[in-house]
N, C-alpha and C. Protein backbone atom coordinates (compact mmCIF):
# COMPACT_ATOMS: atom_id res chain seq x y z
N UNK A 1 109.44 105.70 123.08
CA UNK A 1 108.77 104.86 124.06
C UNK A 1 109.31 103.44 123.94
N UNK A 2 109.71 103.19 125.31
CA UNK A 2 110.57 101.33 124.97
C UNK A 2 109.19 100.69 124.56
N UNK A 3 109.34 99.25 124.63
CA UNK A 3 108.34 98.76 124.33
C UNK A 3 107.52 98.09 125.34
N UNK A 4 108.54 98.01 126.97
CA UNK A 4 107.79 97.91 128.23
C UNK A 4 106.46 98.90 128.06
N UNK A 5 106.83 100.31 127.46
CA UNK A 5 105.96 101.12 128.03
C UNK A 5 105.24 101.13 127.19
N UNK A 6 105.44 100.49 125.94
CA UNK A 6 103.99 100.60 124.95
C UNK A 6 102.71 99.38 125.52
N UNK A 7 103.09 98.33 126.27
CA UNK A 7 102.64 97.52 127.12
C UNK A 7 101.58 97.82 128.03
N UNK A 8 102.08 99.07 128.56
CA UNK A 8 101.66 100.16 129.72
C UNK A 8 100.40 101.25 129.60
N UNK A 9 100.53 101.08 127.83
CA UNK A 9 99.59 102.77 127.07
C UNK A 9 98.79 102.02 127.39
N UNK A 10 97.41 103.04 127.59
CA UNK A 10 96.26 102.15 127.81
C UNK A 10 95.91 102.21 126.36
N UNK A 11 96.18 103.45 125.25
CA UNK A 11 95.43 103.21 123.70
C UNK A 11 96.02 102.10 122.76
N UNK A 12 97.56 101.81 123.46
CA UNK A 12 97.45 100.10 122.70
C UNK A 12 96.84 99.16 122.99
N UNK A 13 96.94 99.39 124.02
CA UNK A 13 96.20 98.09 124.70
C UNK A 13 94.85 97.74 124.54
N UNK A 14 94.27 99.33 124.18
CA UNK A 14 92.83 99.25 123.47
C UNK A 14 92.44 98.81 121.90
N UNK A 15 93.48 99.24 121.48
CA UNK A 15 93.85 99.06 120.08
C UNK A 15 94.22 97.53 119.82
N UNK A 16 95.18 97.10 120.46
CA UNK A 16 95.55 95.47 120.50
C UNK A 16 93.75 94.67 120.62
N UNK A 17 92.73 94.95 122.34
CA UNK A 17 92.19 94.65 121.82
C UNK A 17 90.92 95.07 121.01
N UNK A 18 91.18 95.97 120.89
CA UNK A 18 89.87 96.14 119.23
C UNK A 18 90.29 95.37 117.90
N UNK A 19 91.42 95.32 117.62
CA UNK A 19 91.86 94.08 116.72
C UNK A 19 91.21 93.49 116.89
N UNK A 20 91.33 92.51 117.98
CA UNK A 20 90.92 90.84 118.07
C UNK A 20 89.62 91.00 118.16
N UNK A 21 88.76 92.36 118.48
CA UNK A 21 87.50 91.82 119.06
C UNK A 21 86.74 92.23 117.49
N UNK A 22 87.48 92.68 116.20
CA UNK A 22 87.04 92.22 114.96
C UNK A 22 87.58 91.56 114.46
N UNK A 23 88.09 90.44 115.27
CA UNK A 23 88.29 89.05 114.25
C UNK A 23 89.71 89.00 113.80
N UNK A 24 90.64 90.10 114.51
CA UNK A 24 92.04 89.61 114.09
C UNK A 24 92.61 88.46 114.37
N UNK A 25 93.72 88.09 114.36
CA UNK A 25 94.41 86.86 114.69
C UNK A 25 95.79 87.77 115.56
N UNK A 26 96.20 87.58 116.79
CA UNK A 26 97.41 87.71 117.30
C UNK A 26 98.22 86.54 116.59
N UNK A 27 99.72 86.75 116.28
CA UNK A 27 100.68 86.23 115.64
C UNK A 27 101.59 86.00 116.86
N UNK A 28 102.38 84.59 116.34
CA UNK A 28 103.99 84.67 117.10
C UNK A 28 104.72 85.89 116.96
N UNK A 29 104.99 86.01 115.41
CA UNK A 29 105.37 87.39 115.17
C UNK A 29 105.20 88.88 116.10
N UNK A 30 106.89 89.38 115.93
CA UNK A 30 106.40 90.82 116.74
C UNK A 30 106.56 91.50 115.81
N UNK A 31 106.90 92.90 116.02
CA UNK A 31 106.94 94.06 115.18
C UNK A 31 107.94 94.45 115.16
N UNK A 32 109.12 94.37 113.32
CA UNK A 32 110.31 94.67 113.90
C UNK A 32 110.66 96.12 114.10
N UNK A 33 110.05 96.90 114.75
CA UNK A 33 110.30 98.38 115.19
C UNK A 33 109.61 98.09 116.49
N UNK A 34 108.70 98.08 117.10
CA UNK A 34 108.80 97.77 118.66
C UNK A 34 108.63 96.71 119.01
N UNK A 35 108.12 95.74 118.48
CA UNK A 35 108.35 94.33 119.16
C UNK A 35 107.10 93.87 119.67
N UNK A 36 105.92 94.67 119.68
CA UNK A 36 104.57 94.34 119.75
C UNK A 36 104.51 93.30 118.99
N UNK A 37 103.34 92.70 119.22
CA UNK A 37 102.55 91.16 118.78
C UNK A 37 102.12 91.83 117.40
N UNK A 38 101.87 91.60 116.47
CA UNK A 38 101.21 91.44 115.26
C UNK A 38 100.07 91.19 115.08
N UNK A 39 99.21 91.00 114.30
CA UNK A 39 97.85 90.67 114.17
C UNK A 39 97.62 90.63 112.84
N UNK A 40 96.87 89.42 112.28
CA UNK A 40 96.67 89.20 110.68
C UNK A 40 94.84 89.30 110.80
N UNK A 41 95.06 90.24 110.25
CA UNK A 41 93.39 91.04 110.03
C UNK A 41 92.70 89.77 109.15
N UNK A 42 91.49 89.76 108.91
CA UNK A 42 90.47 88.94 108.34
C UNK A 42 90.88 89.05 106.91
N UNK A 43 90.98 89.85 106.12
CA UNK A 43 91.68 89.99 104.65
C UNK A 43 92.96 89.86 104.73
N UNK A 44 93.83 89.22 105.13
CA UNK A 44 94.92 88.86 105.37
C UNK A 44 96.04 89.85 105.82
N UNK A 45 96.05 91.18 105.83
CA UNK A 45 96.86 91.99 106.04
C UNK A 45 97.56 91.80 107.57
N UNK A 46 98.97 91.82 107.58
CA UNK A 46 98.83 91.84 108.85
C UNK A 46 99.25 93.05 109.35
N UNK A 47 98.86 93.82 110.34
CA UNK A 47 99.42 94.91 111.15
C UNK A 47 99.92 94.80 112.45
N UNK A 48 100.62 95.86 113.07
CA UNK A 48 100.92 96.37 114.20
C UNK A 48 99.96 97.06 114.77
N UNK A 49 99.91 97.14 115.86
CA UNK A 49 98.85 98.32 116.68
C UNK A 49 99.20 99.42 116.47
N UNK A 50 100.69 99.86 116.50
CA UNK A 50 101.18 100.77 116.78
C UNK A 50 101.77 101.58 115.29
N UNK A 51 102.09 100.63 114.36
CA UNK A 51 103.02 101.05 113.28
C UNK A 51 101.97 100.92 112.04
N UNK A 52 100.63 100.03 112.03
CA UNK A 52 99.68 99.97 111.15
C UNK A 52 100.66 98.40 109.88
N UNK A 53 99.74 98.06 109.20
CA UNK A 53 100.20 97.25 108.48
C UNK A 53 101.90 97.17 107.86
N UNK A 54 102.22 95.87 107.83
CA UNK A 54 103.32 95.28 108.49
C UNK A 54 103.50 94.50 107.07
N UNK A 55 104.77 94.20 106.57
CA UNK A 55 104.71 93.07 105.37
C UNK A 55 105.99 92.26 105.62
N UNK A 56 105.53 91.05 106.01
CA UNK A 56 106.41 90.26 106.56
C UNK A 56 107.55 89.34 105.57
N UNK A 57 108.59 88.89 105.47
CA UNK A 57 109.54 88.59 104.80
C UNK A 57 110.13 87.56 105.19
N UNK A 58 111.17 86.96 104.56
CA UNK A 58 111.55 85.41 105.21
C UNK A 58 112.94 85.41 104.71
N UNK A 59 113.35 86.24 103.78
CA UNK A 59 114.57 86.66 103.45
C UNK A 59 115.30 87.94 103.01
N UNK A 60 116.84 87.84 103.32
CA UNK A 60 116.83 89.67 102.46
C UNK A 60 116.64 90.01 101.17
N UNK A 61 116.53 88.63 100.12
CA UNK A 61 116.00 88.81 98.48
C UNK A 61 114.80 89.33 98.98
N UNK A 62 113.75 88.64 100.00
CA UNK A 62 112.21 89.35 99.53
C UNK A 62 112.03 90.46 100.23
N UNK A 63 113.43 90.79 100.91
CA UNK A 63 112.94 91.93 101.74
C UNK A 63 112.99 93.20 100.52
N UNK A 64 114.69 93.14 99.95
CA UNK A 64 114.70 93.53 98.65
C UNK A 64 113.73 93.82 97.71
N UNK A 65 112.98 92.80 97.37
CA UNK A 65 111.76 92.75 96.48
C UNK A 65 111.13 93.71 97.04
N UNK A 66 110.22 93.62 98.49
CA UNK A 66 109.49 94.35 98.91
C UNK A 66 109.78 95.50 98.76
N UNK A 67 111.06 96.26 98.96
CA UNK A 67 111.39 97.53 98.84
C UNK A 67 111.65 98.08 97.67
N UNK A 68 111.82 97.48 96.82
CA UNK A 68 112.14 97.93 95.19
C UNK A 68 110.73 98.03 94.82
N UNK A 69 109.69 97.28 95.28
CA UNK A 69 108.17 97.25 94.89
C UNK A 69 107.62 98.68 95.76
N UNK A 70 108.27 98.88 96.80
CA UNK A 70 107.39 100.15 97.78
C UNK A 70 108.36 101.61 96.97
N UNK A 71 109.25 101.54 96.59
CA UNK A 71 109.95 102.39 95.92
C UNK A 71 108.73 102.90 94.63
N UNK A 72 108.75 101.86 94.00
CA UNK A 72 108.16 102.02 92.72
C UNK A 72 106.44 102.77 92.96
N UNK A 73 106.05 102.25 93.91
CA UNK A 73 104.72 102.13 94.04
C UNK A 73 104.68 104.14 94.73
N UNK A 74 105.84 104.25 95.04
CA UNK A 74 105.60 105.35 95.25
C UNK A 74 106.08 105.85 94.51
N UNK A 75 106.87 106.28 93.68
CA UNK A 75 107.60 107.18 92.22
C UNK A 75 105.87 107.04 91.63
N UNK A 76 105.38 106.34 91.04
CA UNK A 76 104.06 105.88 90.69
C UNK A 76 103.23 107.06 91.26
N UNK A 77 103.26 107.11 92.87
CA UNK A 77 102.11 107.80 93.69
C UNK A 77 102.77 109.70 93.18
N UNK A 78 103.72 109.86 93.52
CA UNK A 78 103.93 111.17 93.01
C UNK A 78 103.79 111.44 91.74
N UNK A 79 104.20 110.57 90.82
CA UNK A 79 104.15 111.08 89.86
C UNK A 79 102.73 111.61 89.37
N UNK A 80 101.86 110.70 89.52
CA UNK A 80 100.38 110.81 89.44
C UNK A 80 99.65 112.21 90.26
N UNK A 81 100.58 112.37 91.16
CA UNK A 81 100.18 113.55 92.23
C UNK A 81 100.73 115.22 91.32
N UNK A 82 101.69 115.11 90.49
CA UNK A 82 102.31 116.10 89.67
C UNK A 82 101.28 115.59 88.15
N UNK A 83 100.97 115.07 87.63
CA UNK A 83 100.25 114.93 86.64
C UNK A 83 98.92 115.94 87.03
N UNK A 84 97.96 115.36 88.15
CA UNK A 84 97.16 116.03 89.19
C UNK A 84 97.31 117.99 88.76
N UNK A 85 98.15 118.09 89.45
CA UNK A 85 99.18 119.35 89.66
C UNK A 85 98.89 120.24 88.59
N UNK A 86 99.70 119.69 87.32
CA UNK A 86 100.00 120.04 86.01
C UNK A 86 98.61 120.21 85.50
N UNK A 87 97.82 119.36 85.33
CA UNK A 87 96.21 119.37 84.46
C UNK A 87 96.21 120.74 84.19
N UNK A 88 95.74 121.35 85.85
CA UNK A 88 95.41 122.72 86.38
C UNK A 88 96.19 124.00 85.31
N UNK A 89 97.18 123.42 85.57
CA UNK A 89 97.99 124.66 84.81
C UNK A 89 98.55 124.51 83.34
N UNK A 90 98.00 123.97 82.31
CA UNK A 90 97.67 123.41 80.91
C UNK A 90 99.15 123.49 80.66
N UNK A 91 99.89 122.65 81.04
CA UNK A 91 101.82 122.48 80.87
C UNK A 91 101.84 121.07 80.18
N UNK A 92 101.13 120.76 78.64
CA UNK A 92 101.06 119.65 79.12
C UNK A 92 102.61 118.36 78.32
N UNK A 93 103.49 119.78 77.82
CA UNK A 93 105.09 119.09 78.22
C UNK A 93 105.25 118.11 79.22
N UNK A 94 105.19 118.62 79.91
CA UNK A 94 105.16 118.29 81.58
C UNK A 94 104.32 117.08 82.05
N UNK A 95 103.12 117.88 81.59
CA UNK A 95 102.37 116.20 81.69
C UNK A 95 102.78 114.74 81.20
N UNK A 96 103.02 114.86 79.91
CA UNK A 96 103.78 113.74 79.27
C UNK A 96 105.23 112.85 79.89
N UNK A 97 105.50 114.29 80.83
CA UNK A 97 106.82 113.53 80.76
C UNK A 97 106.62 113.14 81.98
N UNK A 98 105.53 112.99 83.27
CA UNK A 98 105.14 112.43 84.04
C UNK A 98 104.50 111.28 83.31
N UNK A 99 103.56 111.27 82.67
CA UNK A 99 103.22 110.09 82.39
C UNK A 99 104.17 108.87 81.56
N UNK A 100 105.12 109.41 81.39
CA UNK A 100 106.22 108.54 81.38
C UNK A 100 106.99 107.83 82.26
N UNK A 101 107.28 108.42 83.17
CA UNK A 101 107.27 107.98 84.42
C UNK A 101 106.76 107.15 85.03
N UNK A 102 104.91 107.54 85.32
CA UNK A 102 104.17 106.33 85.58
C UNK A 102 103.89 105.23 84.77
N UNK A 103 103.74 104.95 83.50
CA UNK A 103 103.97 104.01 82.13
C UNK A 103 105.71 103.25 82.88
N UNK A 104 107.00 104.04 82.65
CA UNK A 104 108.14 103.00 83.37
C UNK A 104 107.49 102.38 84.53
N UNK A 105 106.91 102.88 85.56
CA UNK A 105 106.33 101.98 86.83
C UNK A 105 106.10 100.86 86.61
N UNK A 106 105.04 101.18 85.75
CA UNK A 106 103.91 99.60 85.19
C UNK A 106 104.76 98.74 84.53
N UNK A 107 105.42 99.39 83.70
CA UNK A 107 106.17 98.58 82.93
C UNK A 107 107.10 97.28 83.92
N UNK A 108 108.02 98.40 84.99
CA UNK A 108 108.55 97.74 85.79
C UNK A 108 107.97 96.86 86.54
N UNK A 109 106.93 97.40 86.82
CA UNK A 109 105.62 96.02 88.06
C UNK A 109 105.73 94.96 87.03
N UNK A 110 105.31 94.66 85.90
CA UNK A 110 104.59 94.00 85.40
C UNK A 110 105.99 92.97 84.49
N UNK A 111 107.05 94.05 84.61
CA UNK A 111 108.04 92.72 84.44
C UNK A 111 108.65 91.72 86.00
N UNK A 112 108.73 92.40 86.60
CA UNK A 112 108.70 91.99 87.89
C UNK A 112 107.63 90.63 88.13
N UNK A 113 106.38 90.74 87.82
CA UNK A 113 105.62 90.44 88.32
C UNK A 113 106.06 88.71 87.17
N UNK A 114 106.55 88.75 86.27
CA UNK A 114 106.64 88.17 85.27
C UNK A 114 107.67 87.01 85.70
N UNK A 115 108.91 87.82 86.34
CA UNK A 115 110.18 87.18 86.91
C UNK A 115 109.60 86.43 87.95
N UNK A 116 108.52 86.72 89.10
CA UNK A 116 108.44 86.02 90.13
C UNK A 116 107.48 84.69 89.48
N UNK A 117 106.48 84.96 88.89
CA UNK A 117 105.82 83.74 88.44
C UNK A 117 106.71 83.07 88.26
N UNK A 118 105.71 81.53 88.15
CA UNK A 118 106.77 80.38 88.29
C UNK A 118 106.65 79.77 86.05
N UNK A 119 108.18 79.26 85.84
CA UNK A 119 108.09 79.21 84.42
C UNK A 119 107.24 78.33 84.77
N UNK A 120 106.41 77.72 83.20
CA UNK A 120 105.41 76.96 83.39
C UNK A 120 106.64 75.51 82.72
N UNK A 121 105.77 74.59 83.12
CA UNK A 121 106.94 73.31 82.50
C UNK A 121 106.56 73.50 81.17
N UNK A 122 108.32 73.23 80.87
CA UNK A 122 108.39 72.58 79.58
C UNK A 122 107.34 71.50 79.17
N UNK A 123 107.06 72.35 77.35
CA UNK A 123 106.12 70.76 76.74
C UNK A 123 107.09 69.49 76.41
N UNK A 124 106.59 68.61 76.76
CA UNK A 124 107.32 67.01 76.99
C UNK A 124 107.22 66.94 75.35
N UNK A 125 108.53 66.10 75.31
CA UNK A 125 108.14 65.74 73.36
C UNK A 125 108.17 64.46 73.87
N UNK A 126 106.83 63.83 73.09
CA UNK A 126 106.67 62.44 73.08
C UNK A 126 107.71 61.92 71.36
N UNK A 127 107.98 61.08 72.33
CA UNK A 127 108.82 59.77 71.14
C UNK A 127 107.72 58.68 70.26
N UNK A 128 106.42 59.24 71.16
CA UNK A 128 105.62 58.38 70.28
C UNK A 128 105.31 58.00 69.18
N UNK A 129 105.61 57.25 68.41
CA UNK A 129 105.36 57.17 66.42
C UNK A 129 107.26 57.71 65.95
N UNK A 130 107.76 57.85 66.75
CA UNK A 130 109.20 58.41 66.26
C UNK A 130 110.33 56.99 65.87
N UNK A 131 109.72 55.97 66.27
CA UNK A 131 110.90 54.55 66.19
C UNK A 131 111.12 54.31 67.55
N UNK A 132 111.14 55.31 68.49
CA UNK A 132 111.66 55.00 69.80
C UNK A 132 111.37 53.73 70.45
N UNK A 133 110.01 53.20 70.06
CA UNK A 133 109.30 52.07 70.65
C UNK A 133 110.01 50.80 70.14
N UNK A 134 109.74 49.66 71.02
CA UNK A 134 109.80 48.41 69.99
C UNK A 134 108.75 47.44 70.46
């Protein structure tokens, strides 16, 4: 469907406005898969009508980021889904070596999460009492 004709559906158009009429925000922003308007929901998320929540970027490092983070977050989601799986059938080899898996995840989030924080400043060395003064 071009995006003239998503214009045209009457269930976007219902959808566009049931957004706003709980309090979304329409955006400059479109949608980069059809080009619809955006909308930043009351908890900040923003979505598409059409494509559902949307995570917006400002470069190809954070686009990067974003996708190395949706990668992970899903290796994470299966793995947990085969842990699930396994319980049932008392393998629990198997289990372990999923939960290894999800343990690297965290591990990885949480260094990640480490790299983006900002360093904190350096402690200042005072010269105070050192001679520096006169």
């Amino acid at each position: 469907m071009e995006k003239r004709d998503l214009y045209k559906d009457k269930e976007v158009v219902r959808k566009m406005a049931q957004l706003m009429m709980q309090g979304a925000v329409m955006l400059s922003e479109t949608c980069p898969i059809c080009g619809l308007p955006l909308f930043r929901l009351r908890n900040g998320d923003v979505v598409c009508p059409v494509h559902g929540k949307i995570i917006l970027v400002s470069s190809e490092e954070e686009a990067r980021e974003v996708e190395v983070d949706s990668i992970v977050s899903e290796v994470e989601h299966y793995a947990a889904k085969k842990v699930r799986e396994l319980l049932s059938q008392d393998r629990p080899s198997e289990i372990l070596e999923w939960l290894r898996v999800i343990e690297a995840g965290e591990r990885i989030r949480e260094l990640r999460e480490k790299r983006r924080r900002p360093a904190p400043p350096p402690r200042g060395r005072s010269d105070k009492g050192k001679g520096g003064e006169k």
